[in-house]
Protein backbone atom coordinates (compact mmCIF):
# COMPACT_ATOMS: atom_id res chain seq x y z
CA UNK A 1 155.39 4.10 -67.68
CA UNK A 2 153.61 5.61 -70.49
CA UNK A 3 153.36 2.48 -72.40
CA UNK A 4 151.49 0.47 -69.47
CA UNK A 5 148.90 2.24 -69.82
CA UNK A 6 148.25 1.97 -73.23
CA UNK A 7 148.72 -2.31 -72.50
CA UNK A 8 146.10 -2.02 -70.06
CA UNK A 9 143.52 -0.16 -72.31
CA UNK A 10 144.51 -2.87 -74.86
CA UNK A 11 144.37 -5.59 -72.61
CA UNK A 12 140.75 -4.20 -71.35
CA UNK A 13 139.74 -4.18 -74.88
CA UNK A 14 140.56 -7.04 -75.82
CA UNK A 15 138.74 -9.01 -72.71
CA UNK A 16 135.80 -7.11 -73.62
CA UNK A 17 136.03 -8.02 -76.81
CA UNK A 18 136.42 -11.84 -75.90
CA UNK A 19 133.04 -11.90 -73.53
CA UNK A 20 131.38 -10.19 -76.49
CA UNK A 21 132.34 -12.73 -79.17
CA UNK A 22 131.38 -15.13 -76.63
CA UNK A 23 128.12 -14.26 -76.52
CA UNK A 24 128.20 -14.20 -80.39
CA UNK A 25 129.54 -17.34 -80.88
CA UNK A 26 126.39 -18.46 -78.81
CA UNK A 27 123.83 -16.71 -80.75
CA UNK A 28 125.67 -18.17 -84.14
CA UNK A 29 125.23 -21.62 -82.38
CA UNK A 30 121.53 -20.63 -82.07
CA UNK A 31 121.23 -19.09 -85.48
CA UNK A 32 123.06 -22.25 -86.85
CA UNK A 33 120.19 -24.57 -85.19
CA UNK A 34 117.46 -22.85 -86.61
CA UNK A 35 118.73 -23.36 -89.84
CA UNK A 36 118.68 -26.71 -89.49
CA UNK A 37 115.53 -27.03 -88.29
CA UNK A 38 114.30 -24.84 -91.41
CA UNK A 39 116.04 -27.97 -93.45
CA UNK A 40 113.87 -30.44 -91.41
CA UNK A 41 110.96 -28.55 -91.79
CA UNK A 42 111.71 -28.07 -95.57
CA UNK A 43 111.88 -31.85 -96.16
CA UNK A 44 109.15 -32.58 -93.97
CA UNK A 45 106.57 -29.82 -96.03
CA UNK A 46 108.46 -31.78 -99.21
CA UNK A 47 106.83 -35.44 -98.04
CA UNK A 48 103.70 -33.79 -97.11
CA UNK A 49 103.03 -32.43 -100.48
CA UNK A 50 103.85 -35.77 -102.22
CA UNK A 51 101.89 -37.41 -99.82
CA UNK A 52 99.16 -34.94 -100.29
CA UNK A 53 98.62 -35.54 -104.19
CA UNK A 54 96.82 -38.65 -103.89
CA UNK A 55 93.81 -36.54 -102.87
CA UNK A 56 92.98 -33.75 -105.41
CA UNK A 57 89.03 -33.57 -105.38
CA UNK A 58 89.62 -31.48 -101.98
CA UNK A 59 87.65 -28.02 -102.06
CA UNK A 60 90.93 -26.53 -100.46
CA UNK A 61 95.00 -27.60 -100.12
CA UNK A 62 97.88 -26.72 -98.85
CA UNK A 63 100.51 -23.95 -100.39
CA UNK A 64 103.55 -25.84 -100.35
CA UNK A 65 105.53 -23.53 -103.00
CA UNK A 66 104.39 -20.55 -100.72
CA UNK A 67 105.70 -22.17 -97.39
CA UNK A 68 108.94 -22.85 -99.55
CA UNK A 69 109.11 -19.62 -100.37
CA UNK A 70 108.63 -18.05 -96.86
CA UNK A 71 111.67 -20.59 -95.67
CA UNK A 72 113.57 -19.30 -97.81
CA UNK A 73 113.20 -15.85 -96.99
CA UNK A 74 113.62 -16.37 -93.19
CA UNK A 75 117.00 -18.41 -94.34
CA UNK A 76 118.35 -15.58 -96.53
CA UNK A 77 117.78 -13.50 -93.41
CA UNK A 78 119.26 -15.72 -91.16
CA UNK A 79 121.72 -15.91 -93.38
CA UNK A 80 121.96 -12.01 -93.79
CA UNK A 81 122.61 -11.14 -90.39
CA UNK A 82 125.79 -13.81 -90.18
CA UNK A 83 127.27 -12.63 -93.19
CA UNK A 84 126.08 -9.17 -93.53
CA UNK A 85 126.50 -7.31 -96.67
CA UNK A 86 126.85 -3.54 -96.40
CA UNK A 87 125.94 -2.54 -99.99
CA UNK A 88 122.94 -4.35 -100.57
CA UNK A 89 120.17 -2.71 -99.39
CA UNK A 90 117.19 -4.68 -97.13
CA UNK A 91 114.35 -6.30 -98.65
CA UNK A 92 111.44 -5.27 -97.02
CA UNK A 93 109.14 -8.24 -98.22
CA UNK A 94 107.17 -9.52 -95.44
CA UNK A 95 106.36 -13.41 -94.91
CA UNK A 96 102.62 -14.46 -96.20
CA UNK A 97 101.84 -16.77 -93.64
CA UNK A 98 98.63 -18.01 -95.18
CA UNK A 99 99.00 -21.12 -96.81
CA UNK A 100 95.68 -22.26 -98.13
CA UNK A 101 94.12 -22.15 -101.51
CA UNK A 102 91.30 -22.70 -102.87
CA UNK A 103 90.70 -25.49 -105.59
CA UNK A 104 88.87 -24.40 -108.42
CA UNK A 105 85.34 -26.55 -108.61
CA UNK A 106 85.05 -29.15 -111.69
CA UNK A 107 82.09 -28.25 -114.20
CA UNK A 108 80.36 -31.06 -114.02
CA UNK A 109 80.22 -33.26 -116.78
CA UNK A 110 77.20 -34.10 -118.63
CA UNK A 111 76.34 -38.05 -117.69
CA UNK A 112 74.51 -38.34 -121.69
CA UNK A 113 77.06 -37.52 -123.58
């Protein structure tokens, strides 16, 4: 009799466990998409910035190697959380989030000369 009980409790366990990962599995599902759509929305910021460079008497532009950069941070933390690593420390770093800059005005050239 003894050893029934400690099958139960393992049997409990173990059925908690399960509707746990279950509910993990789904958020890995979730965590997968959105790192696909940070690859769609990588490529797509990639065309726009070739497609952008046929225009560069604009007063201001898009950051594109910012926005890169802030994908990849929000990757490596996606990233982070599925594979933890418990001796690295968290980078605190926080996104930018603005992405415009400012184009630096021509001196205008003397017409004369």
């Amino acid at each position: 009799m003894p050893t029934t009980v400690p099958r139960c409790l393992l049997l409990s366990l173990a059925v908690v466990h399960g509707i746990s990962y279950a509910a993990s599995a789904h958020e890995q599902d979730q965590l997968s998409l959105i790192q696909q759509q940070l690859d769609t929305i990588e490529r797509l910021a990639t065309q726009a910035e070739i497609s952008s460079n046929a225009q560069p008497k604009e007063r201001y532009r898009f950051d594109y190697p910012r926005l890169s950069q802030d994908i990849q941070r929000i990757r490596q933390g996606v990233q982070g959380y599925l594979s933890p690593s418990r001796a690295q420390p968290r980078d605190p770093t926080e996104l930018v989030g603005d992405y415009r800059l400012d184009t630096p005005l021509r001196s205008p050239r003397h017409e004369h000369d």
